[in-house]
C-alpha atoms as a PDB file:
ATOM      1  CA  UNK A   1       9.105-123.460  49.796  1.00  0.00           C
ATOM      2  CA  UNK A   2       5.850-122.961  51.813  1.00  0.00           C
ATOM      3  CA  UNK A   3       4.336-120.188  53.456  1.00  0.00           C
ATOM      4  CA  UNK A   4       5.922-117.205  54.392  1.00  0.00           C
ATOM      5  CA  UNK A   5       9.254-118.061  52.954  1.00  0.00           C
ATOM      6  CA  UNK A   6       7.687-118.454  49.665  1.00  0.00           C
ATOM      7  CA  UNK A   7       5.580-115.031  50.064  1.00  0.00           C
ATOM      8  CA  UNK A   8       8.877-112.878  51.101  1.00  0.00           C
ATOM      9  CA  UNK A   9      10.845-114.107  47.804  1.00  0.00           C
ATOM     10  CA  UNK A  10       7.402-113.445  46.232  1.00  0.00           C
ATOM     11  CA  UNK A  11       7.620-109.815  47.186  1.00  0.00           C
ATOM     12  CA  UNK A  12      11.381-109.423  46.708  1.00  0.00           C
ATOM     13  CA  UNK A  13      10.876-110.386  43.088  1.00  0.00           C
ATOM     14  CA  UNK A  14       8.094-108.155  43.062  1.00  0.00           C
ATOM     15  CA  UNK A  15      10.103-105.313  44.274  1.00  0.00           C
ATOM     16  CA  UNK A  16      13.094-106.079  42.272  1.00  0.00           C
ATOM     17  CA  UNK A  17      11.064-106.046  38.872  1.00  0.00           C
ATOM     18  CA  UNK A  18      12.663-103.364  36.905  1.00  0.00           C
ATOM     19  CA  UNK A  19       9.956-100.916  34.877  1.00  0.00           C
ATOM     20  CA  UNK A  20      11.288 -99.665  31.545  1.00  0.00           C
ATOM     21  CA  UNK A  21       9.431 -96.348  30.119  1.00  0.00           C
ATOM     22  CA  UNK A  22       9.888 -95.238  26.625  1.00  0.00           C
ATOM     23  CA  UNK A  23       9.090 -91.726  24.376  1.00  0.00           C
ATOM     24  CA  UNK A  24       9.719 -91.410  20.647  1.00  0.00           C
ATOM     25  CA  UNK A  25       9.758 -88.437  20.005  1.00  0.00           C
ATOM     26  CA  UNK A  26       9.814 -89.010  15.786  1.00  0.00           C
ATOM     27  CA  UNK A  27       6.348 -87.625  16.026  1.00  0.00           C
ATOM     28  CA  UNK A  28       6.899 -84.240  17.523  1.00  0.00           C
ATOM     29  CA  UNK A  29      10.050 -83.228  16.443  1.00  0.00           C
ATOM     30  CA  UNK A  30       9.449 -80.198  14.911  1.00  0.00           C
ATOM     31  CA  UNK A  31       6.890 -78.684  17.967  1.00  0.00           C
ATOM     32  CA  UNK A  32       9.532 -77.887  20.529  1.00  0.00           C
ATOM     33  CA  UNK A  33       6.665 -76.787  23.507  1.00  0.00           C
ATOM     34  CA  UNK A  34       5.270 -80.031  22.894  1.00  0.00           C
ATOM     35  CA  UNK A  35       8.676 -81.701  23.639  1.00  0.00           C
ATOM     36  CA  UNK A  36       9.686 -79.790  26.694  1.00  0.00           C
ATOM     37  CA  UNK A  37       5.722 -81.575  27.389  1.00  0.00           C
ATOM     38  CA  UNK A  38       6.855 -84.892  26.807  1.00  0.00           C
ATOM     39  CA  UNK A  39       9.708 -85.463  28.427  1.00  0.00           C
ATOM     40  CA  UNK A  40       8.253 -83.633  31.647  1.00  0.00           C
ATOM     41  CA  UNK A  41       5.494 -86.629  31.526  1.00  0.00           C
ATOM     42  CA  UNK A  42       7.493 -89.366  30.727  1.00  0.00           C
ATOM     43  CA  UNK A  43      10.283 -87.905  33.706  1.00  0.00           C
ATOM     44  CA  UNK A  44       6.508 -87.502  36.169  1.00  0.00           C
ATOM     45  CA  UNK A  45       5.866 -90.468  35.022  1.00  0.00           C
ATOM     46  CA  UNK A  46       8.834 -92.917  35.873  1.00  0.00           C
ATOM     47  CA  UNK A  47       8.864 -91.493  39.080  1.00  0.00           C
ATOM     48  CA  UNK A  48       5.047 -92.028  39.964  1.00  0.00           C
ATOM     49  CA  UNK A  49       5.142 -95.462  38.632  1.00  0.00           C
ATOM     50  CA  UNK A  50       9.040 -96.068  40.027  1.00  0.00           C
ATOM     51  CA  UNK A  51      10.334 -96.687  36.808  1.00  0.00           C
ATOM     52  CA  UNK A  52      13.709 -97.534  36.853  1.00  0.00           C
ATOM     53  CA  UNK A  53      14.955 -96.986  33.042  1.00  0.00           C
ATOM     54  CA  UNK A  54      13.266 -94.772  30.582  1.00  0.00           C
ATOM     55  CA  UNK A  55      14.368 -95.401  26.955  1.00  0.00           C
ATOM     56  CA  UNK A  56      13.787 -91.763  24.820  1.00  0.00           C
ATOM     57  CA  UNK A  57      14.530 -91.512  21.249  1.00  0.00           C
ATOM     58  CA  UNK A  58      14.768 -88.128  19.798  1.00  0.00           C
ATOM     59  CA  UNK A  59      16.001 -90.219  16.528  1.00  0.00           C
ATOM     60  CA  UNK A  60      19.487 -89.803  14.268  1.00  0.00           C
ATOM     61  CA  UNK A  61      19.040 -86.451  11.982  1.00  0.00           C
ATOM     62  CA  UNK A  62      20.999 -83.662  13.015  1.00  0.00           C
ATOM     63  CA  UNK A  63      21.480 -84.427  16.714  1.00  0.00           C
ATOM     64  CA  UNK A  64      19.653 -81.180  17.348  1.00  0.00           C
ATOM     65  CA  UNK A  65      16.639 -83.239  18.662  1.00  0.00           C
ATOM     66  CA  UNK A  66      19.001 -84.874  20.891  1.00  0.00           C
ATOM     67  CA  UNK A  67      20.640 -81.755  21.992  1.00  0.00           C
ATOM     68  CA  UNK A  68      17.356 -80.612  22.881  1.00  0.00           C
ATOM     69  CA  UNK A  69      16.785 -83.407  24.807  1.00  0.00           C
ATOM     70  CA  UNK A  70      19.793 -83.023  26.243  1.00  0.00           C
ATOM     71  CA  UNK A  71      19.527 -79.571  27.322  1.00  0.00           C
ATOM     72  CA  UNK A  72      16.192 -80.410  28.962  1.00  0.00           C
ATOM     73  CA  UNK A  73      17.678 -83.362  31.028  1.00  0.00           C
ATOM     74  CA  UNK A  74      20.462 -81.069  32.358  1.00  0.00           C
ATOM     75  CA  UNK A  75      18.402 -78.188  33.817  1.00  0.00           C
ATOM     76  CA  UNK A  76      18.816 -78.013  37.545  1.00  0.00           C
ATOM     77  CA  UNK A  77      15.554 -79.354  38.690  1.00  0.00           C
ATOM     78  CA  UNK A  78      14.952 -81.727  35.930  1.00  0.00           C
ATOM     79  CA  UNK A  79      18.007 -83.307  36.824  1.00  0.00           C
ATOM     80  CA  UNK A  80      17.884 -83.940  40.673  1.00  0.00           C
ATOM     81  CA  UNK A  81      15.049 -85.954  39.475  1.00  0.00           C
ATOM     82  CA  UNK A  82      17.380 -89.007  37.899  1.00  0.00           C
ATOM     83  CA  UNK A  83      20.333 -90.589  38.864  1.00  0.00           C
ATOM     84  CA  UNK A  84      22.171 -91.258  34.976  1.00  0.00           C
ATOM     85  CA  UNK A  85      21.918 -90.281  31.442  1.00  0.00           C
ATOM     86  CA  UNK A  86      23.527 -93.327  29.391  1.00  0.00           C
ATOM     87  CA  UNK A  87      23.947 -92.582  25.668  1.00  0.00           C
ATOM     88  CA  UNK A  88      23.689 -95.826  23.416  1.00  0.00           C
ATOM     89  CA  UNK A  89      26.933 -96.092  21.546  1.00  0.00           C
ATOM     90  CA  UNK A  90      25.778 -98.440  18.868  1.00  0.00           C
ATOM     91  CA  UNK A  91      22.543 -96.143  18.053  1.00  0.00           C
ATOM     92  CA  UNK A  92      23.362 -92.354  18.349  1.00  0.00           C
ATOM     93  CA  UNK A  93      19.306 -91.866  17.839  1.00  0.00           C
ATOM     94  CA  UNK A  94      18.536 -92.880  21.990  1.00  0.00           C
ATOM     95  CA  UNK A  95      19.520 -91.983  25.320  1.00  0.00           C
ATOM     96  CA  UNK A  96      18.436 -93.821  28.534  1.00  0.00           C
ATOM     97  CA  UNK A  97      17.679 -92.046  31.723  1.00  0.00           C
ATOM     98  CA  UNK A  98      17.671 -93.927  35.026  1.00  0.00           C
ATOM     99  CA  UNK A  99      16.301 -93.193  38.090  1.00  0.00           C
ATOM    100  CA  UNK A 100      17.098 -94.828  41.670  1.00  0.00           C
ATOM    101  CA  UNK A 101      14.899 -95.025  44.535  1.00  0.00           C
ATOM    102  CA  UNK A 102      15.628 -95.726  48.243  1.00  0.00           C
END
């Protein structure tokens, strides 16, 4: 291909490149403002950078890190935000939020 056939599938690959974000949150686990925090940045993030998956692992323990995840991720204005919350069903420890842009 030459020319401006080869530039527009250029830019459609471009555009089709899929951005994966991720957030441990092992380090903060016990500091629950700091969480709230983090998963407001990582969600601003995504969305300024047009992420399309972000990968967030609150880790296995109790699942009350995850529930507080959880509970974030299903407030009313966090949640018109992303299209899908996908849990991973062969690690309990990480959820996947993805967002869809027009």
């Amino acid at each position: 291909m030459h020319g401006v056939a080869a530039r527009r599938l250029a830019g459609r690959d471009a555009r089709e490149a899929r951005l994966k974000l991720k957030l441990d949150l092992h380090p903060i686990y016990n500091r629950g403002g700091e969480i709230d925090k983090a998963l407001r940045e990582i969600i601003d993030e995504a969305i300024r950078k047009r992420a399309t998956e972000v990968e967030i692992i609150p880790g296995k323990g109790s699942g009350q890190l995850k529930k507080k995840v959880l509970r974030f991720l299903d407030q009313k204005e966090i949640k018109a935000l992303y299209h899908r919350i996908d849990k991973d069903a062969k690690n309990h420890g990480r959820l996947f939020v993805y967002f869809r842009y027009k």
